[in-house]
C-alpha atoms as a PDB file:
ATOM      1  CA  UNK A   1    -180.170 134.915  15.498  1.00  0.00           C
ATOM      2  CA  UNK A   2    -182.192 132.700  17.807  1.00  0.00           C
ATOM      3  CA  UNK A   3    -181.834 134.700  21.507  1.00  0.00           C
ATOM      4  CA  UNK A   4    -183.203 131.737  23.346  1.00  0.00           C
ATOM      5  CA  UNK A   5    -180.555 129.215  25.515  1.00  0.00           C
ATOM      6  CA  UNK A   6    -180.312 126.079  25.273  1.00  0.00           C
ATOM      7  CA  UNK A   7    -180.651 124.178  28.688  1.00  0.00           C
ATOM      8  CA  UNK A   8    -176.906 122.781  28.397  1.00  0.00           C
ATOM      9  CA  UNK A   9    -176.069 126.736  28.310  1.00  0.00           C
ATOM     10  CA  UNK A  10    -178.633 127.879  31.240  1.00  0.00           C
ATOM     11  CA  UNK A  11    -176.822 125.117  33.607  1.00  0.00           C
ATOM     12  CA  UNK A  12    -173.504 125.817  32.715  1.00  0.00           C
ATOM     13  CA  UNK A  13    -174.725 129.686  33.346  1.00  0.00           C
ATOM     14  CA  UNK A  14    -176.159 129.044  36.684  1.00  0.00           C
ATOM     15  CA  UNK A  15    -172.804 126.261  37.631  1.00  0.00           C
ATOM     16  CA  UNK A  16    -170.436 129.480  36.951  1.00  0.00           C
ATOM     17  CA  UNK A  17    -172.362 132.301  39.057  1.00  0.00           C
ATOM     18  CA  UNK A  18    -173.002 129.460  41.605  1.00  0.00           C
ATOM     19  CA  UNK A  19    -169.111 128.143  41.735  1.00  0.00           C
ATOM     20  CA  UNK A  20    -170.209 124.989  40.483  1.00  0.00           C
ATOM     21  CA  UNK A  21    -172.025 124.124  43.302  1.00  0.00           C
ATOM     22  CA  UNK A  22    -175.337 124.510  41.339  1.00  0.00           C
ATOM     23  CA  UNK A  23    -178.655 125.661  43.450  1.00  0.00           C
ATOM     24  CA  UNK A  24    -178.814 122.953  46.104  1.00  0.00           C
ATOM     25  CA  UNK A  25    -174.808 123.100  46.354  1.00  0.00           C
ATOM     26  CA  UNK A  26    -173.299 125.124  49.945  1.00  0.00           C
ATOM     27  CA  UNK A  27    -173.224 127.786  47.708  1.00  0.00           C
ATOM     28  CA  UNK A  28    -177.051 128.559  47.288  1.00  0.00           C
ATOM     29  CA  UNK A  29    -178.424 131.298  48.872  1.00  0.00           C
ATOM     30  CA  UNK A  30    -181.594 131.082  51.905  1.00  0.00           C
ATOM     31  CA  UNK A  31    -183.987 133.246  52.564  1.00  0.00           C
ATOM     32  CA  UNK A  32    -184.200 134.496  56.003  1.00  0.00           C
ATOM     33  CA  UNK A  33    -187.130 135.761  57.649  1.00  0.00           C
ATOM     34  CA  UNK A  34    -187.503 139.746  58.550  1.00  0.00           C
ATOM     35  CA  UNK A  35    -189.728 141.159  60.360  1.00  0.00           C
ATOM     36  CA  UNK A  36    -190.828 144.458  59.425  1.00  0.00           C
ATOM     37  CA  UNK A  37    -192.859 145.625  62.778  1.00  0.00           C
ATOM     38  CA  UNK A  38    -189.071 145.610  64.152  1.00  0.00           C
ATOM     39  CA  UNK A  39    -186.863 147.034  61.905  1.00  0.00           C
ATOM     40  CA  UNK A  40    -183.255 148.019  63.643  1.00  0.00           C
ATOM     41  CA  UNK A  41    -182.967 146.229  66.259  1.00  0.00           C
ATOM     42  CA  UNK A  42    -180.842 147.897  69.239  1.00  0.00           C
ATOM     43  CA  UNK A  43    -177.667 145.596  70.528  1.00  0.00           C
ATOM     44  CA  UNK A  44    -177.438 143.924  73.891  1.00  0.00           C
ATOM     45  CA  UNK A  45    -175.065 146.060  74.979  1.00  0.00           C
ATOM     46  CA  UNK A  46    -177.159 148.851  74.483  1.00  0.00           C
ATOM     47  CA  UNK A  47    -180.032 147.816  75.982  1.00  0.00           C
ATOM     48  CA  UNK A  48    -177.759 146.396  78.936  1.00  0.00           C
ATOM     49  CA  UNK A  49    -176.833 150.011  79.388  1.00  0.00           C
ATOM     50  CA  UNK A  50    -180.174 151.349  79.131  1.00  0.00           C
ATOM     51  CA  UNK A  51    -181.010 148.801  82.043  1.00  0.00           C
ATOM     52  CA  UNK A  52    -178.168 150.214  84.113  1.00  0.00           C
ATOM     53  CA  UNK A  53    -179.860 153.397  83.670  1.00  0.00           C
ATOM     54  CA  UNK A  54    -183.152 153.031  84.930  1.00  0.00           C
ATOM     55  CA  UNK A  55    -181.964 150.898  87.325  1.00  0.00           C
ATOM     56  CA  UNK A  56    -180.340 154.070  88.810  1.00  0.00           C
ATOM     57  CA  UNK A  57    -183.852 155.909  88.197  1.00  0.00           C
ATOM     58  CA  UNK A  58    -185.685 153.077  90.455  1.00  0.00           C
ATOM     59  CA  UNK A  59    -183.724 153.321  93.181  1.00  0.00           C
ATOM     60  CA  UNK A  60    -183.950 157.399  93.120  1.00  0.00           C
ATOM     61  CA  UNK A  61    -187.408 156.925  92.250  1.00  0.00           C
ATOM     62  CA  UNK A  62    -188.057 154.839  95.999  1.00  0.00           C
ATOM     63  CA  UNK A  63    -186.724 158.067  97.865  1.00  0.00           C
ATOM     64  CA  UNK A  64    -188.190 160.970  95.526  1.00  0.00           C
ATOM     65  CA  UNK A  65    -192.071 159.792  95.236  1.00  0.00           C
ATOM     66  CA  UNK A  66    -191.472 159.019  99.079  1.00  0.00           C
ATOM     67  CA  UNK A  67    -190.706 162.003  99.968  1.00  0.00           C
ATOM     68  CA  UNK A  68    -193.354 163.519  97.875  1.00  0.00           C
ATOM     69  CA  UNK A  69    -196.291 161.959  99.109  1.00  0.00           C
ATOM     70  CA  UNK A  70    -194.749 161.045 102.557  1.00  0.00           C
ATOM     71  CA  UNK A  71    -195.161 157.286 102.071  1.00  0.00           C
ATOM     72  CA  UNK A  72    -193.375 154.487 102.213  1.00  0.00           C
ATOM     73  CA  UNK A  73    -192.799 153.612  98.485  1.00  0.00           C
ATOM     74  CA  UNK A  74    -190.735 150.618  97.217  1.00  0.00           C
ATOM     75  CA  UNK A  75    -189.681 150.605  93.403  1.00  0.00           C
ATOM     76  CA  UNK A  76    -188.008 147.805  91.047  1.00  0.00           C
ATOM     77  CA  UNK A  77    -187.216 147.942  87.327  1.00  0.00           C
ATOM     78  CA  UNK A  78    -189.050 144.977  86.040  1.00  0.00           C
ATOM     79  CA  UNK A  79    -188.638 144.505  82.183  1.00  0.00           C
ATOM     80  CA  UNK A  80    -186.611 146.540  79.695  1.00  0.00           C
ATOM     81  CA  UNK A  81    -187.291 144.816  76.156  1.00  0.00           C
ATOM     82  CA  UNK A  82    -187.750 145.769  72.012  1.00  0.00           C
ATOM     83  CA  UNK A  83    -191.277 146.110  71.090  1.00  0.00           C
ATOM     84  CA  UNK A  84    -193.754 147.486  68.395  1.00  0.00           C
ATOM     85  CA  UNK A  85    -195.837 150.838  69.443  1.00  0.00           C
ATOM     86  CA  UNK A  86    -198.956 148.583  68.774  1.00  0.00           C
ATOM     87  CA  UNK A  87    -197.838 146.291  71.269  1.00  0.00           C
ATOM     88  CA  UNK A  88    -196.898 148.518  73.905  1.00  0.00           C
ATOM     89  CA  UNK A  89    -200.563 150.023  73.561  1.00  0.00           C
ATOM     90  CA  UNK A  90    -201.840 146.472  74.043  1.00  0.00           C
ATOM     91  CA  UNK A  91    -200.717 145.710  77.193  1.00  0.00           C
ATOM     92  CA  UNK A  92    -201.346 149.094  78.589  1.00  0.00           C
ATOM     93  CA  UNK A  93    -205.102 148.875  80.850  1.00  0.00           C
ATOM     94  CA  UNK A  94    -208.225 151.110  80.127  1.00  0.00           C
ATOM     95  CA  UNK A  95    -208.368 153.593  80.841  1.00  0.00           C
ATOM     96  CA  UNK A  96    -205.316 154.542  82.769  1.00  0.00           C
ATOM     97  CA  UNK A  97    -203.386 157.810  83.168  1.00  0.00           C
ATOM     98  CA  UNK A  98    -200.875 158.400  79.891  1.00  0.00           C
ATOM     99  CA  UNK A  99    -198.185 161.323  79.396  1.00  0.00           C
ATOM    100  CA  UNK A 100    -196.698 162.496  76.241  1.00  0.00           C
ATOM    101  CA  UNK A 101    -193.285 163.291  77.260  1.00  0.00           C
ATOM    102  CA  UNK A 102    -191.208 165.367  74.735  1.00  0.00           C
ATOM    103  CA  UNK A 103    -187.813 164.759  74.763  1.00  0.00           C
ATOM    104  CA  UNK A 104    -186.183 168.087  73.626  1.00  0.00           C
ATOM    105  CA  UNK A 105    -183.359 168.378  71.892  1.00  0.00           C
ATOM    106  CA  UNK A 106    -184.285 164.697  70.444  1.00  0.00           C
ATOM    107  CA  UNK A 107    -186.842 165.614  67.554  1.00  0.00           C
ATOM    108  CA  UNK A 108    -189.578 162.912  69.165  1.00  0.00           C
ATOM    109  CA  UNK A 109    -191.714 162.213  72.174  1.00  0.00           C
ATOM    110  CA  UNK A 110    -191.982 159.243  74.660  1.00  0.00           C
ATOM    111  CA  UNK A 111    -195.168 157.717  76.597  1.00  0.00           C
ATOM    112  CA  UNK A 112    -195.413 157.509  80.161  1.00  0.00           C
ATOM    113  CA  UNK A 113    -198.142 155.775  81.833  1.00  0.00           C
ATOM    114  CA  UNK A 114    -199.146 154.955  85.262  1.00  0.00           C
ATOM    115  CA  UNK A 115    -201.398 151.943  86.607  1.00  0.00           C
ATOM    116  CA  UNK A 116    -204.765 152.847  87.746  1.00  0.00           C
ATOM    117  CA  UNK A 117    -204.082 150.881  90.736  1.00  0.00           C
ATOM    118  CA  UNK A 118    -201.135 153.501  91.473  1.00  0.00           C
ATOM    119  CA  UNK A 119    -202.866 156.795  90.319  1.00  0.00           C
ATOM    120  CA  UNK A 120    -205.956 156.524  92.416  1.00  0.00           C
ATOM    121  CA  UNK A 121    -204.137 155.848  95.701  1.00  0.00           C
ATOM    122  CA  UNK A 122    -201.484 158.427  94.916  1.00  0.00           C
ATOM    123  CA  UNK A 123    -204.338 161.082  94.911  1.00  0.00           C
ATOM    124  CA  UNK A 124    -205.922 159.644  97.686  1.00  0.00           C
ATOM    125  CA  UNK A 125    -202.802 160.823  99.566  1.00  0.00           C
ATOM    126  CA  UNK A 126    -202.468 164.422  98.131  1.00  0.00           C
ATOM    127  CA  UNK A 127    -205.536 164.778  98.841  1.00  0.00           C
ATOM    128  CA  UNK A 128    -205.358 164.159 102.599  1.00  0.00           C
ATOM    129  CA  UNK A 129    -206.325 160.550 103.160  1.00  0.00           C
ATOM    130  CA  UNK A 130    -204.544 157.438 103.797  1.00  0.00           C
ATOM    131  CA  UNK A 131    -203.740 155.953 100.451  1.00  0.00           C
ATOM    132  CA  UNK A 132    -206.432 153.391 100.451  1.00  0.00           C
ATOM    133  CA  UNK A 133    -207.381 152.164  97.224  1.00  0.00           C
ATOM    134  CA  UNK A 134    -210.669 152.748  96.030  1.00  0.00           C
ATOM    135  CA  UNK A 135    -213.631 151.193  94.622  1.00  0.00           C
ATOM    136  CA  UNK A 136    -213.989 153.201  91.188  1.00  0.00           C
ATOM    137  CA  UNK A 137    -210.385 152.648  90.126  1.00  0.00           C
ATOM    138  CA  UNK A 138    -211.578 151.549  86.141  1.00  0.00           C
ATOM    139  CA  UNK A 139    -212.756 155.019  85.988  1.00  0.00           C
ATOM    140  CA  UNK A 140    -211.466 158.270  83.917  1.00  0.00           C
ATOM    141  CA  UNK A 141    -209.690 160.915  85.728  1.00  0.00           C
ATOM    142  CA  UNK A 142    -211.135 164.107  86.103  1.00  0.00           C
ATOM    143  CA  UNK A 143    -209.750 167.411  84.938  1.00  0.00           C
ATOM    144  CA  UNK A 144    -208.598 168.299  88.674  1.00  0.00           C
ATOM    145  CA  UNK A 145    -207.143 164.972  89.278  1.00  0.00           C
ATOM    146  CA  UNK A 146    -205.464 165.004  86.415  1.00  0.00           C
ATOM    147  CA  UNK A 147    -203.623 168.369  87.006  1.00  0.00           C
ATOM    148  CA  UNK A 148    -202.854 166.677  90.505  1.00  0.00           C
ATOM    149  CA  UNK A 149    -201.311 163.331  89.018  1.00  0.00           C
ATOM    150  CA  UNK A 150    -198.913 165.737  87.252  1.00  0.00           C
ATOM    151  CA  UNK A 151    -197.238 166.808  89.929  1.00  0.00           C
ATOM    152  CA  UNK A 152    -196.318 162.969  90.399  1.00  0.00           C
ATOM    153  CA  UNK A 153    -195.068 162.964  86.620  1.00  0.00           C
ATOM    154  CA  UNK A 154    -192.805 165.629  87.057  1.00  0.00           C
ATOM    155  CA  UNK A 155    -190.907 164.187  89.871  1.00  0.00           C
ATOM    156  CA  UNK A 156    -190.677 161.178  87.621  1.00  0.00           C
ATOM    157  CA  UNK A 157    -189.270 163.240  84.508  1.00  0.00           C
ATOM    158  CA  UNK A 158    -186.722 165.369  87.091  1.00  0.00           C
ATOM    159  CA  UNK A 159    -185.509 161.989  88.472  1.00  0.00           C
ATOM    160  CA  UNK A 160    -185.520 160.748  84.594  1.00  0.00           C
ATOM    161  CA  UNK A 161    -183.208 163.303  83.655  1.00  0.00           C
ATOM    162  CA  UNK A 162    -180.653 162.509  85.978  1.00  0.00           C
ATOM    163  CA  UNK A 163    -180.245 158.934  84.840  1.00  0.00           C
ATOM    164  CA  UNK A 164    -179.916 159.944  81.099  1.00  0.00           C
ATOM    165  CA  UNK A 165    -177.309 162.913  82.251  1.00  0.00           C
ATOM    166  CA  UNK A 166    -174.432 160.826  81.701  1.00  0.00           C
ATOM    167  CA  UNK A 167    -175.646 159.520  78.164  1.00  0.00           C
ATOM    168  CA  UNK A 168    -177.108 163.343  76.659  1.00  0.00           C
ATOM    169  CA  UNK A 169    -178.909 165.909  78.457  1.00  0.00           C
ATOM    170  CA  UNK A 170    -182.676 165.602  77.630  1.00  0.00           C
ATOM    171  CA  UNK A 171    -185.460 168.086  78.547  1.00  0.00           C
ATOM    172  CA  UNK A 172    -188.218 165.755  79.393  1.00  0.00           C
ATOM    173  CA  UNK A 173    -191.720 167.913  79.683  1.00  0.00           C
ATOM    174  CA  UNK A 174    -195.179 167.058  79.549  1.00  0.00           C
ATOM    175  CA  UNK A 175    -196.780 167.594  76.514  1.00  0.00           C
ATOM    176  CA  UNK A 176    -200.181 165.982  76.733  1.00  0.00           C
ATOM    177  CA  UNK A 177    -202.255 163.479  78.601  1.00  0.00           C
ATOM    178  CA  UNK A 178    -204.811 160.567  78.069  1.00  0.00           C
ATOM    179  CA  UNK A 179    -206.528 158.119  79.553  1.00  0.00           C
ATOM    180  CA  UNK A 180    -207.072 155.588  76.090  1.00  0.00           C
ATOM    181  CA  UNK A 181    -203.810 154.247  75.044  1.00  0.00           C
ATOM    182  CA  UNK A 182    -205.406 154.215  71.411  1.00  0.00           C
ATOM    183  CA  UNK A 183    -205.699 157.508  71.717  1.00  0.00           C
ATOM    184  CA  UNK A 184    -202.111 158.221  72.145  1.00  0.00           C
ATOM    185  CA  UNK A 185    -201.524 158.321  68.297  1.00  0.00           C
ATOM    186  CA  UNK A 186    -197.718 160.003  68.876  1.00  0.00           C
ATOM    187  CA  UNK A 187    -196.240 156.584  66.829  1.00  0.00           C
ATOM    188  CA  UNK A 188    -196.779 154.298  64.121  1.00  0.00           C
ATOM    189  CA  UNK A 189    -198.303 151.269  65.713  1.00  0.00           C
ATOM    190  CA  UNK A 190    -195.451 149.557  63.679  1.00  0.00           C
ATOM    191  CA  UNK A 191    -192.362 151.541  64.819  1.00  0.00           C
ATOM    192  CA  UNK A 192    -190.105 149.897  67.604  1.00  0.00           C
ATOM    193  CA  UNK A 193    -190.053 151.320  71.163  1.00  0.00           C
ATOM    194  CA  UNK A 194    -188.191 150.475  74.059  1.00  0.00           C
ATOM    195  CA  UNK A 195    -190.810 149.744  76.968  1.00  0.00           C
ATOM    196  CA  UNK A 196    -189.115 150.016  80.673  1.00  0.00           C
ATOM    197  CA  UNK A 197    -191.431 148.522  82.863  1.00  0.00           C
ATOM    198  CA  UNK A 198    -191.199 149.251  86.871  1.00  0.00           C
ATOM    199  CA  UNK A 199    -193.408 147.784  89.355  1.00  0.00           C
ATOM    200  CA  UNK A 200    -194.452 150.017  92.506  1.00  0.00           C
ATOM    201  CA  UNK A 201    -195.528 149.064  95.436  1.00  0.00           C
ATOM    202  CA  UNK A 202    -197.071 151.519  98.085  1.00  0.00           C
ATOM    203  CA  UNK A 203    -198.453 150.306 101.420  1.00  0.00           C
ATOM    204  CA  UNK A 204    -201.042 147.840  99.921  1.00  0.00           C
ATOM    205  CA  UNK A 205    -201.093 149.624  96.502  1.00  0.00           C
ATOM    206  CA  UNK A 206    -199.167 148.030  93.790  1.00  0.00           C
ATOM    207  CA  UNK A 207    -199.109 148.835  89.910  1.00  0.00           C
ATOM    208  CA  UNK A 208    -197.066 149.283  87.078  1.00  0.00           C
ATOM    209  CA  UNK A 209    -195.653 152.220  85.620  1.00  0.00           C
ATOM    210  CA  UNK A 210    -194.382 151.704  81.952  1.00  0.00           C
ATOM    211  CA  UNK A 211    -191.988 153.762  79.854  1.00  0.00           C
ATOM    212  CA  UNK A 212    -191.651 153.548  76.098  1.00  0.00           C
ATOM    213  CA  UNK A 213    -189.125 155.559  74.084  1.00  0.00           C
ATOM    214  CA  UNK A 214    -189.000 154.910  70.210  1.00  0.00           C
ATOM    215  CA  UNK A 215    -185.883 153.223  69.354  1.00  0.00           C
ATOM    216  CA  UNK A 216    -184.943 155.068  66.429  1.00  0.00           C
ATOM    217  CA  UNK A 217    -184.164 157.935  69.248  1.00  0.00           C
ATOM    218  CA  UNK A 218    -181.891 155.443  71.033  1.00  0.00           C
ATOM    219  CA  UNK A 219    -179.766 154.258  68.149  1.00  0.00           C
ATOM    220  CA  UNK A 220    -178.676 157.793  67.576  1.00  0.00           C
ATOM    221  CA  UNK A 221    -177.303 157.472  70.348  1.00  0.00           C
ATOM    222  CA  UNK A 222    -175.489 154.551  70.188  1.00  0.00           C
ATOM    223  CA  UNK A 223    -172.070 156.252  70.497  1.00  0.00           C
ATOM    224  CA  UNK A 224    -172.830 157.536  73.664  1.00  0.00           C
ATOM    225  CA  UNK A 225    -174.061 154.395  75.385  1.00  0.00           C
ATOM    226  CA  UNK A 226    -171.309 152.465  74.190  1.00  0.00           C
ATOM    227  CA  UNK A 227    -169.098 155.496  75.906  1.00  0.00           C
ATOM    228  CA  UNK A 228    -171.318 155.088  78.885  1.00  0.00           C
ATOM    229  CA  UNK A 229    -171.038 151.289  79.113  1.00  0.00           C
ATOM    230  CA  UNK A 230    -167.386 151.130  78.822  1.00  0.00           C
ATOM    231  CA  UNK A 231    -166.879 154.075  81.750  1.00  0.00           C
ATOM    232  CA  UNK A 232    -169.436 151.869  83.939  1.00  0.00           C
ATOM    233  CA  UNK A 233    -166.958 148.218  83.183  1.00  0.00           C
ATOM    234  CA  UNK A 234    -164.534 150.703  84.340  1.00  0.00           C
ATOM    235  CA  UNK A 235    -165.686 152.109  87.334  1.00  0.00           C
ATOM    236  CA  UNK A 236    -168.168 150.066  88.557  1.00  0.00           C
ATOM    237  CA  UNK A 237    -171.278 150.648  90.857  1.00  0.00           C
ATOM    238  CA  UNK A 238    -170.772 151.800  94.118  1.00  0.00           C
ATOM    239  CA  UNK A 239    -172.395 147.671  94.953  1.00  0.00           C
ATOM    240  CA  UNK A 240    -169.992 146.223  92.692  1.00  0.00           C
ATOM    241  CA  UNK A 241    -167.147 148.109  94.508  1.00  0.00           C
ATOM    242  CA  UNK A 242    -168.292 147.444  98.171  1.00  0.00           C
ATOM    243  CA  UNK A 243    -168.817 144.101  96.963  1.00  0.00           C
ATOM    244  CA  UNK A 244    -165.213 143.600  95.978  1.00  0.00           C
ATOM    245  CA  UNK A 245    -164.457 145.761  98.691  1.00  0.00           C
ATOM    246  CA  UNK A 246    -165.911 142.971 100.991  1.00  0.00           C
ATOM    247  CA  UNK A 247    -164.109 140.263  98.846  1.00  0.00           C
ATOM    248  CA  UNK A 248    -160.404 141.683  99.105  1.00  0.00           C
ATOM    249  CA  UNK A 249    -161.150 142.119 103.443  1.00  0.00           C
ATOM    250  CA  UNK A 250    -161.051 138.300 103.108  1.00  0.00           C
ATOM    251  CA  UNK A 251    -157.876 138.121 101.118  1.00  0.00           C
ATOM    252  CA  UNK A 252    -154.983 136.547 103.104  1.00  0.00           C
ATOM    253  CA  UNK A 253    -151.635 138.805 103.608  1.00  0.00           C
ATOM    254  CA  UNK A 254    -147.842 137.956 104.668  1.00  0.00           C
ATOM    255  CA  UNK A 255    -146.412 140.423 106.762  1.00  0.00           C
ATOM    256  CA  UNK A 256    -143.015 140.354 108.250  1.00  0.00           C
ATOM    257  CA  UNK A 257    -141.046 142.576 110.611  1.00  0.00           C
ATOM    258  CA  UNK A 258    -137.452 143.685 109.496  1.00  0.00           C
ATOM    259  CA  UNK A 259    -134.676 144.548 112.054  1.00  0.00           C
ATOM    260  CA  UNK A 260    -131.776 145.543 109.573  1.00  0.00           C
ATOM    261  CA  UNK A 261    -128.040 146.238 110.818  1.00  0.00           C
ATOM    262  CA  UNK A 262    -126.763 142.909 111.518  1.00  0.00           C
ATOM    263  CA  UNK A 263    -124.156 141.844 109.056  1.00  0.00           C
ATOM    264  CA  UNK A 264    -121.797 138.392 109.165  1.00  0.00           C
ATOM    265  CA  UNK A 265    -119.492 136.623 107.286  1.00  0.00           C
ATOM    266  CA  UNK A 266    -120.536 134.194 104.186  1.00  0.00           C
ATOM    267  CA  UNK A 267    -118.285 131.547 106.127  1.00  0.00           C
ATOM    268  CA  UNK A 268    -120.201 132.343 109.370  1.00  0.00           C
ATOM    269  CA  UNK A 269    -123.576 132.047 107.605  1.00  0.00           C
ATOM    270  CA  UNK A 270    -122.398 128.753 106.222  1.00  0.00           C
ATOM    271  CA  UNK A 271    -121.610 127.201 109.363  1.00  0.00           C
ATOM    272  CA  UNK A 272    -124.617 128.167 111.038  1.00  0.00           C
ATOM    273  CA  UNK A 273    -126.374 125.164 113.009  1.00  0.00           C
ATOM    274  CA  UNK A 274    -129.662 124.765 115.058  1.00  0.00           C
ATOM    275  CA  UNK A 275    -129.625 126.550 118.286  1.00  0.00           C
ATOM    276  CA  UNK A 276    -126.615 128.616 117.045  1.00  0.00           C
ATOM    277  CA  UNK A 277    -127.421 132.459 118.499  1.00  0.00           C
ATOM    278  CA  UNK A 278    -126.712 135.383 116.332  1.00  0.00           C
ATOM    279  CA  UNK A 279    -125.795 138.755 118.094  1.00  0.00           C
ATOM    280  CA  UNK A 280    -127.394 141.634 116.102  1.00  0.00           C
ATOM    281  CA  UNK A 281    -125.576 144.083 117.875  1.00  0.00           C
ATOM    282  CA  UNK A 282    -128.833 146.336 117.984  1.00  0.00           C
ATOM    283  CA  UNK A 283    -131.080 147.795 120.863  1.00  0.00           C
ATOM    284  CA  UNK A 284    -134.747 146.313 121.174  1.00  0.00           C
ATOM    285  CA  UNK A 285    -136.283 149.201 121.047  1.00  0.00           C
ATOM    286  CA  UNK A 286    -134.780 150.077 117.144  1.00  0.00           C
ATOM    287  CA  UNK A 287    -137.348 150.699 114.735  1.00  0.00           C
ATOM    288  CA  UNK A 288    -138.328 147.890 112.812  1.00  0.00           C
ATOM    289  CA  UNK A 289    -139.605 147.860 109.378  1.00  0.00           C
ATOM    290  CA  UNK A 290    -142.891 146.368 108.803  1.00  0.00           C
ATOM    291  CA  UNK A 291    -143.925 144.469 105.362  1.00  0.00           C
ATOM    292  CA  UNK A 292    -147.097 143.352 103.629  1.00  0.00           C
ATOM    293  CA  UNK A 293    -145.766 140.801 100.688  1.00  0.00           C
ATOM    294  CA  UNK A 294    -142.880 142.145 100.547  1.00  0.00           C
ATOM    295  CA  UNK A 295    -143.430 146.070 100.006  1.00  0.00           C
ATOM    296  CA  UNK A 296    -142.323 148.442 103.423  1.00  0.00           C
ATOM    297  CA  UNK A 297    -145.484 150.057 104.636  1.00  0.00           C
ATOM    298  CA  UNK A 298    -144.893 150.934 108.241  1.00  0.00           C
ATOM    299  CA  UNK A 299    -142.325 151.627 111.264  1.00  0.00           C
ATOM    300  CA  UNK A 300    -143.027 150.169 114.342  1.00  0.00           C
ATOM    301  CA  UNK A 301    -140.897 149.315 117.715  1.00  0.00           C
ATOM    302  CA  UNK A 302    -140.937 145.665 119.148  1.00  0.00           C
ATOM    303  CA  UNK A 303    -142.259 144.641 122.166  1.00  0.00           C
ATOM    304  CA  UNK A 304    -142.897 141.453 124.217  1.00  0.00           C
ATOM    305  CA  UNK A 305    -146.029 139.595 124.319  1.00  0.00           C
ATOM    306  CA  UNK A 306    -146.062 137.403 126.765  1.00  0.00           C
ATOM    307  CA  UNK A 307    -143.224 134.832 125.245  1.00  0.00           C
ATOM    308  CA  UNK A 308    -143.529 135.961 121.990  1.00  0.00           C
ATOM    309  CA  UNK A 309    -142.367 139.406 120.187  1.00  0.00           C
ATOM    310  CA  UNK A 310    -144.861 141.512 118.221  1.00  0.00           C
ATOM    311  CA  UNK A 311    -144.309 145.000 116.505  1.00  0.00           C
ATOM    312  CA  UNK A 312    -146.027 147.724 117.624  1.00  0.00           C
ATOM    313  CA  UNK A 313    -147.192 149.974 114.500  1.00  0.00           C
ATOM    314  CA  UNK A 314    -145.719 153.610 114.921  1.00  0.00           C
ATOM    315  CA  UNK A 315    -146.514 155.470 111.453  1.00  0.00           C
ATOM    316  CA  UNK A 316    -146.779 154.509 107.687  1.00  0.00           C
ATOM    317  CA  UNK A 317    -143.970 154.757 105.405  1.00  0.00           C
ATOM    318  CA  UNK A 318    -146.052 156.195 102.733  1.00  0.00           C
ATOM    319  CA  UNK A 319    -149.233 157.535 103.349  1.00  0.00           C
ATOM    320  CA  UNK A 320    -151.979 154.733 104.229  1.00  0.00           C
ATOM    321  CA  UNK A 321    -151.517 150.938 102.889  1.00  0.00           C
ATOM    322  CA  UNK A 322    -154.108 151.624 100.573  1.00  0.00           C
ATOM    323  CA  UNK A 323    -152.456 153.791  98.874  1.00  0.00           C
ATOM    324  CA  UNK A 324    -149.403 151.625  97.894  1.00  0.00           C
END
């Protein structure tokens, strides 16, 4: 038996699997592109949370290193983005001041580096001068200075901590240092890391400092930043609610006095003309009710101002108004 196909039975094949569209029908299948230096890609929302985050750690950031080397220091997250561990080597100077950082429970370690145009003026503070930036900045650190600039790292990885606490708690420790990204061989140049990038600016001194955690680490925990994003759309910075805080002051209200007791006929009502006078039969000085749209929030007494009546505000029916 011959087991080669005729062409009549090779198209009628290919017209059945491809729901007789044949290969150039809707049907067909395309190829579409991957890239393999960026395999798992994290989700916006993820790395929307992950900006919220370090956000937080900038602004903590300002007051800690300020405090630490009695400057005025000024910090703003710049970029928070997907890239390669190659990549994030590339754009790092050289030499420059690198930390490993292990992350402990996470099985893994992340890179923190700071800009030789922050590092040298840092330890020209702690070491008694002004902060002026010097002439050999392209240099290596020595041994000493190195020991020094960790004392800067460490307030970084304390303050670092505290904006991951609501995700996981990580023990972020110093496991290493460099001063040749190359040399910082803690990656596959073809893994994905998230790089945080903040810029720092101190007196005339300004550099970056960049952050890269592998991704892999942050999709694990994926649950928990999609817990953490949904409490924040909850809740809400402390801007976002002064914000609408400022927003709602500028919201217009009704209010209206009440002065119950008066009661009259439906025929009276009916018959009621302009500049008809209604006796209510009650003291000025009763206590009035006082609404906002409708809903009783306070007592107050009325009293004469000028030719016109106001209510004085006595006590609230219910606590504050902002709690009804």
């Amino acid at each position: 038996m011959d087991p080669k196909l005729s062409q009549d039975e090779i198209d009628r094949l290919f017209n059945e699997f491809g729901d007789g569209d044949g290969a150039d029908g809707p049907a067909a299948k395309t190829a579409v592109t991957y890239d393999f230096r960026r395999p798992d890609r994290i989700p916006k929302e993820q790395l929307r949370s992950i900006h919220l985050m370090h956000d937080f750690l900038a602004r903590n950031l300002a007051s800690s290193l300020g405090a630490y080397l009695r400057a005025y220091i000024t910090v703003s997250l710049v970029s928070v983005e997907q890239i390669s561990f190659g990549e994030f080597q590339q754009y790092l100077p050289t030499p420059t001041s690198i930390a490993n950082i292990g992350m402990r429970p996470m099985d893994g370690n992340a890179v923190l580096e700071f800009n030789p145009s922050l590092v040298f003026p840092m330890l020209n503070i702690l070491l008694g001068g002004s902060g002026e930036s010097g002439t050999d900045e392209l240099r290596e650190l020595t041994e000493i200075e190195s020991s020094i600039i960790e004392g800067v790292v460490k307030i970084v990885l304390h303050d670092l901590k505290e904006a991951w606490a609501p995700v996981t708690e990580i023990d972020f420790s110093i496991e290493g240092t460099e001063t040749q990204p190359q040399l910082m061989q803690i990656l596959s140049p073809n893994e994905a890391v998230v790089a945080i990038g903040f810029e720092i600016t101190m007196g005339e001194s300004r550099g970056m400092m960049n952050l890269g955690i592998p991704s892999i680490m942050v999709k694990m925990m994926g649950q928990k930043f999609e817990q953490q994003w949904s409490i924040q759309r909850r809740s809400g910075t402390s801007g976002e609610q002064n914000q609408m805080r400022l927003l709602l002051n500028r919201v217009p209200l009704r209010v209206e006095a009440l002065v119950a007791g008066a009661k009259i006929r439906v025929e009276d009502l009916l018959n009621l003309e302009q500049e008809d006078v209604i006796s209510l039969d009650i003291p000025v000085s009763r206590t009035a009710e006082l609404r906002v749209n409708g809903k009783s929030k306070f007592h107050g007494e009325i009293v004469a101002a000028g030719l016109k009546r106001g209510v004085l505000v006595s006590d609230s029916l219910a606590g504050s108004p902002a709690e009804n």
